[in-house]
Protein backbone atom coordinates (compact mmCIF):
# COMPACT_ATOMS: atom_id res chain seq x y z
CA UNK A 1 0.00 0.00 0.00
CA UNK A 2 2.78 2.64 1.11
CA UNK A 3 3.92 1.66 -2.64
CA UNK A 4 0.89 2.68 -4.39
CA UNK A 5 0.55 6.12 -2.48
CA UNK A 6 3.90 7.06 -3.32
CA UNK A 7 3.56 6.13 -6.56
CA UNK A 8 0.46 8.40 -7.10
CA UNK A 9 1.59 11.20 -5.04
CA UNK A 10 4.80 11.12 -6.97
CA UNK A 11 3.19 11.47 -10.33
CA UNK A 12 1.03 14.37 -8.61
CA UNK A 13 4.14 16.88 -7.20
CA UNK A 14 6.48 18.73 -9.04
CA UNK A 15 9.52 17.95 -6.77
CA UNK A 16 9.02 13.90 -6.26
CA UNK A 17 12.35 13.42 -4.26
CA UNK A 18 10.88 15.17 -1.47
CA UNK A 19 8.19 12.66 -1.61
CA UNK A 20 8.28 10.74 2.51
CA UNK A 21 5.77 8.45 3.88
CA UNK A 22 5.89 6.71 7.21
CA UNK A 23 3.78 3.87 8.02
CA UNK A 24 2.23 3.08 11.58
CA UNK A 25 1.12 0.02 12.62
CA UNK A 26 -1.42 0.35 15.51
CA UNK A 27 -3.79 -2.44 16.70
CA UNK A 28 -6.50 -2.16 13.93
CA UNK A 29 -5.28 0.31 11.87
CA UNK A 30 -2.48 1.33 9.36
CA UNK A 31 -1.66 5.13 9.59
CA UNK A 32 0.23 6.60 6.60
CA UNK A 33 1.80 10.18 7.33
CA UNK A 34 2.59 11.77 4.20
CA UNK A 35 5.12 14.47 3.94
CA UNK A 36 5.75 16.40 0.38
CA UNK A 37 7.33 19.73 -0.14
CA UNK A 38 5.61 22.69 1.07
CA UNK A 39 5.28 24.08 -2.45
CA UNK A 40 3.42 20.61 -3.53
CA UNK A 41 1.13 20.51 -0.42
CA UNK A 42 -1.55 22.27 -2.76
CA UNK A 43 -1.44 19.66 -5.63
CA UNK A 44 -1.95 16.79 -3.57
CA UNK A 45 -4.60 18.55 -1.37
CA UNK A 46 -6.51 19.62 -4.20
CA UNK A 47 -9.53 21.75 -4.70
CA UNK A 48 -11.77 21.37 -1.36
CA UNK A 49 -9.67 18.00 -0.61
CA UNK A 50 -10.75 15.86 -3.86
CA UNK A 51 -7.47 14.79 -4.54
CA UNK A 52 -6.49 13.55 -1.57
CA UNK A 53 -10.04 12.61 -1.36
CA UNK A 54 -8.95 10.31 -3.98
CA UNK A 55 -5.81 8.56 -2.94
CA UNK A 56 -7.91 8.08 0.46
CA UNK A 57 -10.59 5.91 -1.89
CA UNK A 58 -8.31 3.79 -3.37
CA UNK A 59 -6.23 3.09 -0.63
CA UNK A 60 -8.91 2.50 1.42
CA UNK A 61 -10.46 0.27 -1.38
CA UNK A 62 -6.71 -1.66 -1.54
CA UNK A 63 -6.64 -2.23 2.27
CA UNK A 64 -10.39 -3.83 2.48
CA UNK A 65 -9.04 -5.71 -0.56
CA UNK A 66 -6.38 -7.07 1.97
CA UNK A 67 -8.88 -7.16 4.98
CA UNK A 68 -7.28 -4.42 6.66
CA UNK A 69 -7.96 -0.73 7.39
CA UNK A 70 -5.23 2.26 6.83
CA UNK A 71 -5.82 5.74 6.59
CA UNK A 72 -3.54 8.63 5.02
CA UNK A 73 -2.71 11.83 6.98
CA UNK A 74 -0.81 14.65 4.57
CA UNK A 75 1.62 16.40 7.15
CA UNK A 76 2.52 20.29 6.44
């Protein structure tokens, strides 16, 4: 999964090498904190959220694939 978000977010930014996620495996759940720079923040955002909106669908559509649950976080 932390594949296929940096794969999309990648495609999305201008700057891809400053392109970090971190995953966090809690008891139920799969946090992803993504970091991008602060000049990309606003391309993967998107207008009112819909991109991010986005990667949140499929990922969450990949993890109940898997029978798990994650969730994405963007970090300024």
């Amino acid at each position: 999964m932390k594949d296929l978000i940096e794969f999309v977010v990648k495609a999305l930014v201008d700057d891809p090498s400053e392109v970090r996620i971190t995953e966090i495996d809690a008891e139920r759940v799969t946090l992803f904190e993504l970091r991008v720079s602060k000049d990309d923040i606003g391309k993967v955002i998107g207008k009112k959220g819909k991109t991010v909106g986005a990667i949140r669908t499929i990922l969450n559509a990949v993890s109940t694939k898997q029978g798990k649950k994650a969730e994405l976080e963007v970090i300024e």
